[in-house]
Protein backbone atom coordinates (compact mmCIF):
# COMPACT_ATOMS: atom_id res chain seq x y z
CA UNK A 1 197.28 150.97 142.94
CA UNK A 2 194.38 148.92 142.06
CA UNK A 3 191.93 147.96 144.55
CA UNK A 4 191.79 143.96 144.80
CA UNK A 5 188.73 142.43 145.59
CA UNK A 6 189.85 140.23 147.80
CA UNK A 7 190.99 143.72 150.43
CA UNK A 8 187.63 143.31 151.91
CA UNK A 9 187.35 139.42 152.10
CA UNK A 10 190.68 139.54 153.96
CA UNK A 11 189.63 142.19 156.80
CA UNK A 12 186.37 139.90 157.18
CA UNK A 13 188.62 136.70 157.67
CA UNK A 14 190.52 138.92 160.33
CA UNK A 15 187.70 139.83 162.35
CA UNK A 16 186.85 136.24 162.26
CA UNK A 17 189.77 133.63 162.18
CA UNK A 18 192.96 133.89 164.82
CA UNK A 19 194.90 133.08 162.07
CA UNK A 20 194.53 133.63 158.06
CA UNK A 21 196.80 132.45 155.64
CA UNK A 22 197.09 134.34 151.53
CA UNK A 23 198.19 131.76 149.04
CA UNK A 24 198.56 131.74 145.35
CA UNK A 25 201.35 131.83 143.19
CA UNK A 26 204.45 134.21 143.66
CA UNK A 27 204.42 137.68 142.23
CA UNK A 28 200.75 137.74 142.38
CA UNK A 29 200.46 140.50 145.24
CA UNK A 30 199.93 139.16 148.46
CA UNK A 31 202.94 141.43 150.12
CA UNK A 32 200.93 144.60 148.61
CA UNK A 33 197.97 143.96 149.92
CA UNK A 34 199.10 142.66 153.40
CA UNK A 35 201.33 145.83 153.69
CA UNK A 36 197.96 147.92 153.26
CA UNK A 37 196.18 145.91 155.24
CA UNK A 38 198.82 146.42 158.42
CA UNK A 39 198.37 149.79 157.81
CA UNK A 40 195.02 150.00 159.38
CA UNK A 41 196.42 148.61 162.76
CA UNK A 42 197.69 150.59 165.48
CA UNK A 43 200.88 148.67 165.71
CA UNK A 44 201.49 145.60 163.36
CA UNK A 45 205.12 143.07 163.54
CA UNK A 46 205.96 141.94 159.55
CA UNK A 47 208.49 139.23 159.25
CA UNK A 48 209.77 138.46 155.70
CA UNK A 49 211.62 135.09 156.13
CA UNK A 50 213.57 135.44 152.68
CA UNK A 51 215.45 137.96 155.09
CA UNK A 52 217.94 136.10 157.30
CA UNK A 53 217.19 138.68 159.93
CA UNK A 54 213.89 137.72 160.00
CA UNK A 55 214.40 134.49 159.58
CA UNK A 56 217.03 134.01 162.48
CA UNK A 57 214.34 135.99 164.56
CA UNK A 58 212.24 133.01 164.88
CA UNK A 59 215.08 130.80 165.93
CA UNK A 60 213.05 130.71 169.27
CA UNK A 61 209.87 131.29 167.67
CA UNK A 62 207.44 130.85 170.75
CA UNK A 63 209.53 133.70 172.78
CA UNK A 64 209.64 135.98 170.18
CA UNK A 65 206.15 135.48 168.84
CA UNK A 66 204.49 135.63 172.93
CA UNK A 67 206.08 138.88 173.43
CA UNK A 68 203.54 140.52 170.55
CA UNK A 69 200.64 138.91 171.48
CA UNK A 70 198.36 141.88 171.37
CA UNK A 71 199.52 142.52 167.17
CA UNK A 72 198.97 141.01 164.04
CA UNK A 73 202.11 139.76 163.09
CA UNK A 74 202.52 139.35 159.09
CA UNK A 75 204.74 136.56 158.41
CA UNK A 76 205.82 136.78 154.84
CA UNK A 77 207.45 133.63 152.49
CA UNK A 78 205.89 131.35 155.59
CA UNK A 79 206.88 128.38 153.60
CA UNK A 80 210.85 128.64 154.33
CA UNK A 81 210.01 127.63 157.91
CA UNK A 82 207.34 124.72 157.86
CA UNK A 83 208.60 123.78 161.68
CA UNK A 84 206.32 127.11 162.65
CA UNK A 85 203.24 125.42 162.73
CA UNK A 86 202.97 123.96 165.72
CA UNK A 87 204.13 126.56 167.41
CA UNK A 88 201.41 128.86 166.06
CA UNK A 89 198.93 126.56 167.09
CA UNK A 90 200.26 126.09 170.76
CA UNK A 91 200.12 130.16 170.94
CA UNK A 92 196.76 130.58 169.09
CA UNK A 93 195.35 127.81 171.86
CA UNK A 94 196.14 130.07 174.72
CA UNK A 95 195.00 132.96 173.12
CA UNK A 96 191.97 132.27 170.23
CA UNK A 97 191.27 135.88 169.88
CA UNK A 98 191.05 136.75 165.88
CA UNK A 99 193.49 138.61 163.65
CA UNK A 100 196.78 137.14 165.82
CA UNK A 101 198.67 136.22 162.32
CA UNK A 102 198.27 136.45 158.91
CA UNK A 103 201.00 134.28 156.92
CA UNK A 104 201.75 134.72 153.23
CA UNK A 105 203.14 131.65 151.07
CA UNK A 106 203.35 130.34 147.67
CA UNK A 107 201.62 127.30 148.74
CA UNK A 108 203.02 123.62 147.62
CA UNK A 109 201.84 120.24 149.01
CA UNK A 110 203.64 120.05 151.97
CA UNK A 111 202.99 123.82 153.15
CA UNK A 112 198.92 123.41 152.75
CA UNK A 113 199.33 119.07 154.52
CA UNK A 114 201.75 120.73 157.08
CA UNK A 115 199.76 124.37 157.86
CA UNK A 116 196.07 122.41 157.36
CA UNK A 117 196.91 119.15 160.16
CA UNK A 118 198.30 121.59 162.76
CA UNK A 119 195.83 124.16 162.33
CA UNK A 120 192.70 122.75 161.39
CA UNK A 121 189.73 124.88 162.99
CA UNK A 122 191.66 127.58 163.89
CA UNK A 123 192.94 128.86 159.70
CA UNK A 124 191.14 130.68 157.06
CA UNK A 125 192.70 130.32 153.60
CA UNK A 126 192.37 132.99 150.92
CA UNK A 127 193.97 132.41 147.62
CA UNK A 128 194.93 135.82 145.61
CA UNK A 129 194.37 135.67 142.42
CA UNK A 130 196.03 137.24 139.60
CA UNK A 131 194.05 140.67 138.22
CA UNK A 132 190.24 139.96 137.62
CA UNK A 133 188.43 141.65 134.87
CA UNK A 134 186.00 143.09 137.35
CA UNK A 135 188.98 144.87 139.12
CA UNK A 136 190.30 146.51 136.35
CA UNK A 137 189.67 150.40 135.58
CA UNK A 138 187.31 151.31 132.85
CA UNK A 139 190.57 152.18 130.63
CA UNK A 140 191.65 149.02 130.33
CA UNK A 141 190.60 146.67 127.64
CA UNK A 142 189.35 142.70 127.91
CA UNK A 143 191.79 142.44 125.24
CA UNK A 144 194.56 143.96 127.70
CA UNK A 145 194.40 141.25 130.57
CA UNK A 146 193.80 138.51 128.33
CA UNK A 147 196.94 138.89 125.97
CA UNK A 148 199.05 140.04 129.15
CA UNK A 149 197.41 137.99 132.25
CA UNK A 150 196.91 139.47 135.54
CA UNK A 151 200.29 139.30 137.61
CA UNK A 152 200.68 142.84 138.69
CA UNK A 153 203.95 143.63 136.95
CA UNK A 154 203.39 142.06 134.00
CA UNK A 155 200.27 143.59 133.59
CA UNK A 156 201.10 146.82 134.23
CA UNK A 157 204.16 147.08 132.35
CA UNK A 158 203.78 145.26 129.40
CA UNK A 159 206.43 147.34 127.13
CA UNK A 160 208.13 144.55 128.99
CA UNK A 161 205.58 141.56 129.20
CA UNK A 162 207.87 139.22 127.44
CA UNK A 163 211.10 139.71 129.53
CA UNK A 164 209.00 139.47 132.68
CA UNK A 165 207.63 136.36 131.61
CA UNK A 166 210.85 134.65 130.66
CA UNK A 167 212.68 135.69 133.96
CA UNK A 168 209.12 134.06 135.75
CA UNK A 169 209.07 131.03 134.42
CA UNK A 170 213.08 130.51 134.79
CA UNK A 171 212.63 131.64 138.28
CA UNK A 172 209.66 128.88 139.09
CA UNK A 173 211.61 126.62 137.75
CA UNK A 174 215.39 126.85 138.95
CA UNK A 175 214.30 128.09 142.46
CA UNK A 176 211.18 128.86 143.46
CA UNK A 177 209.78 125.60 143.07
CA UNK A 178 212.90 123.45 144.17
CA UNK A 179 212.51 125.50 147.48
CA UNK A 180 208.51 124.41 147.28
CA UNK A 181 209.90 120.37 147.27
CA UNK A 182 209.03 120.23 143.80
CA UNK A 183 211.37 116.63 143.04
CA UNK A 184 211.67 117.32 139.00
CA UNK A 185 214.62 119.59 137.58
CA UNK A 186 214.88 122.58 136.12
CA UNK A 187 214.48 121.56 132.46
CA UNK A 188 212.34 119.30 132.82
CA UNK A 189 209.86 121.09 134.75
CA UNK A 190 209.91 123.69 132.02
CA UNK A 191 209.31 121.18 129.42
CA UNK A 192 206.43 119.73 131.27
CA UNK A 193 204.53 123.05 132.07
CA UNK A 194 205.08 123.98 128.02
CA UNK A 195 203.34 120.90 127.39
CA UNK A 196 200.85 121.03 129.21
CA UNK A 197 200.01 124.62 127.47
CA UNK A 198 199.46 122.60 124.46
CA UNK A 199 197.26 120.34 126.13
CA UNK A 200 195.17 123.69 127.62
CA UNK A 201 191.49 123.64 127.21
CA UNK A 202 191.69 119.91 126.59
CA UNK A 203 191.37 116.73 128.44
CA UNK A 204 194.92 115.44 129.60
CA UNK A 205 197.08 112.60 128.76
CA UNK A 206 199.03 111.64 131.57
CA UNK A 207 200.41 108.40 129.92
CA UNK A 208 201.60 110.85 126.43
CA UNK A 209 203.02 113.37 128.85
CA UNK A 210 205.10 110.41 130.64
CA UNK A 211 206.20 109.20 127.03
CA UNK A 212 207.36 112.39 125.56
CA UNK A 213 209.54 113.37 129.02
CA UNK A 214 210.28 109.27 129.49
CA UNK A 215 208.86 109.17 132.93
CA UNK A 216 206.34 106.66 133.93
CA UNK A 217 202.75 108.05 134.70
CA UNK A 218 202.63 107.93 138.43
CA UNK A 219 205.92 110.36 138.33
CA UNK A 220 203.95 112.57 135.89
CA UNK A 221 200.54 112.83 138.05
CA UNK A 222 202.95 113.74 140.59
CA UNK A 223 204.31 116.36 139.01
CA UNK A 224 201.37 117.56 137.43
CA UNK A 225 199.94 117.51 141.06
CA UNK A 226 202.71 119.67 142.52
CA UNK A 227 202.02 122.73 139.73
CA UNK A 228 198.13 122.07 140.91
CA UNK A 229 198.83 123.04 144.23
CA UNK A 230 201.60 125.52 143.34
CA UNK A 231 198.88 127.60 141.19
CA UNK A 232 200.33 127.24 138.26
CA UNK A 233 197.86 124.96 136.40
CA UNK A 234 193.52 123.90 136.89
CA UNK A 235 192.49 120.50 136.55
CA UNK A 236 188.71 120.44 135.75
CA UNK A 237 187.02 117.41 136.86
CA UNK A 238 184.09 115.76 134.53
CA UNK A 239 180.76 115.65 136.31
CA UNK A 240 179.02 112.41 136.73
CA UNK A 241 175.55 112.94 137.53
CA UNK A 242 174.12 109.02 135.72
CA UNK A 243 176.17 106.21 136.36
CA UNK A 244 174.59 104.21 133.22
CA UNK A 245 176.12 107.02 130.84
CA UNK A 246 179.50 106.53 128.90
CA UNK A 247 181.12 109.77 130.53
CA UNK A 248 184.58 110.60 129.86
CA UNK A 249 186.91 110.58 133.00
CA UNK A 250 190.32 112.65 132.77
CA UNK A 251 190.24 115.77 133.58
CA UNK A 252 190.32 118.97 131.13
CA UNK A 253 193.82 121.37 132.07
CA UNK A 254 194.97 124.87 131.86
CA UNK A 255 197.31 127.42 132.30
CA UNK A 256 195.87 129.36 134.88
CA UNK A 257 197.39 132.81 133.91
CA UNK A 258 196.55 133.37 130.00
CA UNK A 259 199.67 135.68 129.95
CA UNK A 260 201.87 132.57 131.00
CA UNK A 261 199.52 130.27 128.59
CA UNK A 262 200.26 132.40 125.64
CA UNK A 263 204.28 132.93 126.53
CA UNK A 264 205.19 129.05 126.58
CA UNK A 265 202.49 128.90 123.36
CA UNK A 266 204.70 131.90 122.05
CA UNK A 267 201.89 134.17 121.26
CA UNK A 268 203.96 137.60 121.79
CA UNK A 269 200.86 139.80 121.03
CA UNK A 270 197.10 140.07 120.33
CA UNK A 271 197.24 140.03 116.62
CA UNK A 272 199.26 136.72 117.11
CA UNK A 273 196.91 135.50 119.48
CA UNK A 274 193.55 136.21 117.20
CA UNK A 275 195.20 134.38 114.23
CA UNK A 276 196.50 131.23 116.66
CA UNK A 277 194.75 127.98 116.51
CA UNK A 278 194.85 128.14 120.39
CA UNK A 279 192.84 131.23 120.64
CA UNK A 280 189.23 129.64 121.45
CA UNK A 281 191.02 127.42 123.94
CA UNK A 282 193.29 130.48 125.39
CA UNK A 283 189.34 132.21 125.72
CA UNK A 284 187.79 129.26 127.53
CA UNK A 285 190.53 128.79 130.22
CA UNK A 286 190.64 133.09 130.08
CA UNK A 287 186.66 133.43 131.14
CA UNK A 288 186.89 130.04 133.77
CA UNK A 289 189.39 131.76 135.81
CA UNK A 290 187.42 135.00 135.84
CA UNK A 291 184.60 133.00 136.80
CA UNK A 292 186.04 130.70 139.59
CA UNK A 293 187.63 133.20 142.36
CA UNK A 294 183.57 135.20 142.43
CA UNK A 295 181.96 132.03 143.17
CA UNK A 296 180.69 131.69 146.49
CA UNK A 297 182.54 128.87 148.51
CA UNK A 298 179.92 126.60 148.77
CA UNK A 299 180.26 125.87 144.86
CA UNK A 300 182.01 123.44 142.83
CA UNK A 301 182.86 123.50 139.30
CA UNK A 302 183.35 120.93 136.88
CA UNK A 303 183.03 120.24 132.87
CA UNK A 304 180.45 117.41 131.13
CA UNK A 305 181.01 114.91 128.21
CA UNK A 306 179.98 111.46 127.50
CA UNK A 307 180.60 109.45 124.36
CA UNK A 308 177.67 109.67 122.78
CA UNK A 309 178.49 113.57 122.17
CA UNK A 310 176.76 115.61 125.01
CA UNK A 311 179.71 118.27 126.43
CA UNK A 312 179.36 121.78 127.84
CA UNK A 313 182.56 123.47 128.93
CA UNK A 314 181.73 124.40 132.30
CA UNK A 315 179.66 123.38 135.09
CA UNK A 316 178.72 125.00 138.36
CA UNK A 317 177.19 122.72 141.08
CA UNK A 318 175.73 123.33 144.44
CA UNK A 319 177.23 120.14 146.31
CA UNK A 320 176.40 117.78 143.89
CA UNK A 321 173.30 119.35 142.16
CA UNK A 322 174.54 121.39 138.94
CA UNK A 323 172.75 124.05 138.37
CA UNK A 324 174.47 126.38 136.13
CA UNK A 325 175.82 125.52 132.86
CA UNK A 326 177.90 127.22 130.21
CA UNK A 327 179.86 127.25 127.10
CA UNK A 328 182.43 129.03 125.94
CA UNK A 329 182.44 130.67 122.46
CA UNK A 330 184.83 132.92 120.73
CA UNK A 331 183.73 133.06 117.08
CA UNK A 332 180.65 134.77 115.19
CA UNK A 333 178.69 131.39 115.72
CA UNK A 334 176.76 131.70 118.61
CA UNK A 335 174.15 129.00 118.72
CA UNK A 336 174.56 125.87 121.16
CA UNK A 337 175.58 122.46 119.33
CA UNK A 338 173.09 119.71 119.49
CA UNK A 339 175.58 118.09 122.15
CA UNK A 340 175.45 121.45 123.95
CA UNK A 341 171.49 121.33 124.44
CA UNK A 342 171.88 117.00 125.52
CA UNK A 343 173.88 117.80 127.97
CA UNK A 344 171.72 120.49 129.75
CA UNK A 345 168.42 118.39 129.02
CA UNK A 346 170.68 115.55 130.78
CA UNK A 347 171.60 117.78 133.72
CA UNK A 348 168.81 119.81 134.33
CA UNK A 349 170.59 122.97 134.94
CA UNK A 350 168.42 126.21 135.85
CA UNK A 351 170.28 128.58 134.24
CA UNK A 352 172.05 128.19 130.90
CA UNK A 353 174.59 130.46 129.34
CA UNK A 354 176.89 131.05 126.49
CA UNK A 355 179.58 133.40 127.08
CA UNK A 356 181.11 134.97 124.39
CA UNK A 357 183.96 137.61 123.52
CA UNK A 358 181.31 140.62 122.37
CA UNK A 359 179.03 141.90 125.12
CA UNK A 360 175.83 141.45 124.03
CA UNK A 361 172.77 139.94 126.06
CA UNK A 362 169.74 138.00 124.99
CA UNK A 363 168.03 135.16 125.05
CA UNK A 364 168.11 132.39 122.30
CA UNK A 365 165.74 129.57 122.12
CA UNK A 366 166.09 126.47 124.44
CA UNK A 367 167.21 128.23 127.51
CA UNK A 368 170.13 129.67 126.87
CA UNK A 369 171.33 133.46 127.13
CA UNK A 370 173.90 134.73 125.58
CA UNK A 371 176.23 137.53 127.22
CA UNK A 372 179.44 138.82 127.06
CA UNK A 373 181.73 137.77 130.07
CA UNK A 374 181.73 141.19 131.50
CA UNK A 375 177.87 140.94 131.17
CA UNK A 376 178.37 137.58 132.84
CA UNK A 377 180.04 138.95 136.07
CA UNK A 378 178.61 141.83 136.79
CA UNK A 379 174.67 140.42 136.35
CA UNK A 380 174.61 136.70 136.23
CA UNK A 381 177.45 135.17 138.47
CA UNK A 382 175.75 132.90 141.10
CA UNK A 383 175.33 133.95 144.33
């Protein structure tokens, strides 16, 4: 098994919050690491509601959850019953002590509205995130997680990355998601999320996306909202630190697992993917979702551009002071644009990177430091 970063930041949530819920995407291990967590309590209850046993076990769900009220109780696929809520909150009122429940869900819209209005002050959220680099043993590659991506069993078995994939994204689609309250079929859901992979790395077009799938643009931001919330895609917000610049204003998108990026792109291996006109793109979305999950929570991140030419890829602010900025590079040429070095001089940013697919580490002239993203993690992420 590989040890997940996010082991530790769970138990600390425990100790801290009555109740704490895991959310990401399915498939990304969020049973495996609440079954080891259980394991370090005397006596645990796990409920998986995709089991009708379970399920029909919460029929009465304030008896049966009041008679274990000195366990955690893990309740698994939480979304299936969204009428728990309230009950959870009546029971944590009475008793506020921490580590009562710890729910697991693939999160949509209505799960985080529902769970965050009827718990508010009394829920920690943790989202688990596919594999990180910095989890990985020494014997894997960069190469490895970026070609593959980080869910668990793709990663791991990759002799059979591309059947895994195709059964995942069929899946999302034709149940997973409908289950979520996601309104769009099957097809066209599939469509949309292979369009938006070639849009990755780039700012989106909401009103072309509605064209191609002939749906009108509020139905698309819908849409595109739902696979926000469901994990599946980033939005990255443009910064706008000067009101009397020209700054773009849609956002930038991307397939948040590269494995998933490069199946609906149909990049089947790395000597595909190094010879794709996607790759620098695939690289940029690759290192910002390495980046994002270490960042500590009082950080936003966001990408800069005006008209006049001034862009860096990414942006990390402290409330809304940026002070860390850094672009993405994946060939030989290493040196920031003239746009790269206006839009630090415009945002003042401390500390100035360019991350890039060698590790290396020095400093070029300007400000900026070049480093590999390893590099990058392990001695430079903010803290």
């Amino acid at each position: 098994m590989i040890d997940r970063i996010s082991e530790n930041q769970i138990r600390d949530l425990l100790n801290g919050f009555p109740c704490v819920a895991l959310i990401g995407p399915r498939q990304v291990g969020k049973t495996t690491l609440a079954k080891k967590i259980r394991k370090e309590y005397g006596s645990s209850v796990y409920l998986d509601l995709e089991f009708q046993k379970d399920y029909l076990k919460l029929e009465d769900a304030e008896t049966y959850l009041h008679q274990f009220e000195d366990r955690l109780i893990i309740i698994d696929e939480v979304q299936r019953k969204k009428d728990l809520f309230p009950v959870l909150r009546a029971l944590i009122d009475q008793n506020r002590k921490p580590g009562r429940f710890l729910l697991l869900g693939s999160a949509g819209p209505e799960l985080l509205r529902n769970s965050s209005e009827t718990l508010a002050g009394r829920i920690a959220y943790h989202e688990i995130t596919p594999f990180l680099l910095t989890e990985l043993p020494s014997r894997y590659e960069v190469d490895d997680l970026w070609m593959h991506g980080g869910f668990p069993d793709a990663f791991l078995n990759q002799k059979y990355w591309i059947r895994w994939m195709n059964n995942y994204v069929k899946t999302y689609f034709e149940r997973d998601l409908p289950n979520l309250g996601f309104p769009a079929d099957s097809i066209t859901g599939e469509k949309l999320w292979t369009m938006i992979a070639h849009y990755h790395g780039n700012m989106i077009n909401f009103a072309e996306l509605g064209r191609s799938l002939e749906l009108n643009i509020n139905t698309i931001k819908t849409y595109i909202g739902f696979l926000r919330h469901a994990f599946l895609i980033r939005l990255v917000e443009p910064f706008h630190n000067n009101a009397k610049k020209r700054l773009v204003k849609s956002p930038k998108v991307y397939i948040r697992d590269s494995g998933i990026m490069h199946y609906l792109s149909g990049i089947e291996n790395i000597g595909q993917l190094q010879g794709h006109p996607k790759k620098g793109a695939s690289w940029e979305g690759f290192v910002i979702e390495q980046i994002i999950p270490l960042l500590p929570a009082n950080r936003h991140v966001y990408f800069y551009r005006t008209h006049d030419g001034a862009e860096i890829d990414f942006v990390i602010s402290r409330g809304d002071i940026p002070e860390v900025s850094i672009e993405i590079k994946y060939g030989s040429d290493v040196r920031p644009t003239r746009g790269n070095t206006e839009a630090v001089h415009s945002l003042k940013t401390s500390q100035n990177y360019i991350i890039i697919k060698d590790e290396e580490d020095y400093m070029l002239s300007g400000g900026f430091r070049v480093c590999g993203l390893m590099t990058f993690l392990k001695k430079y992420i903010p803290d």
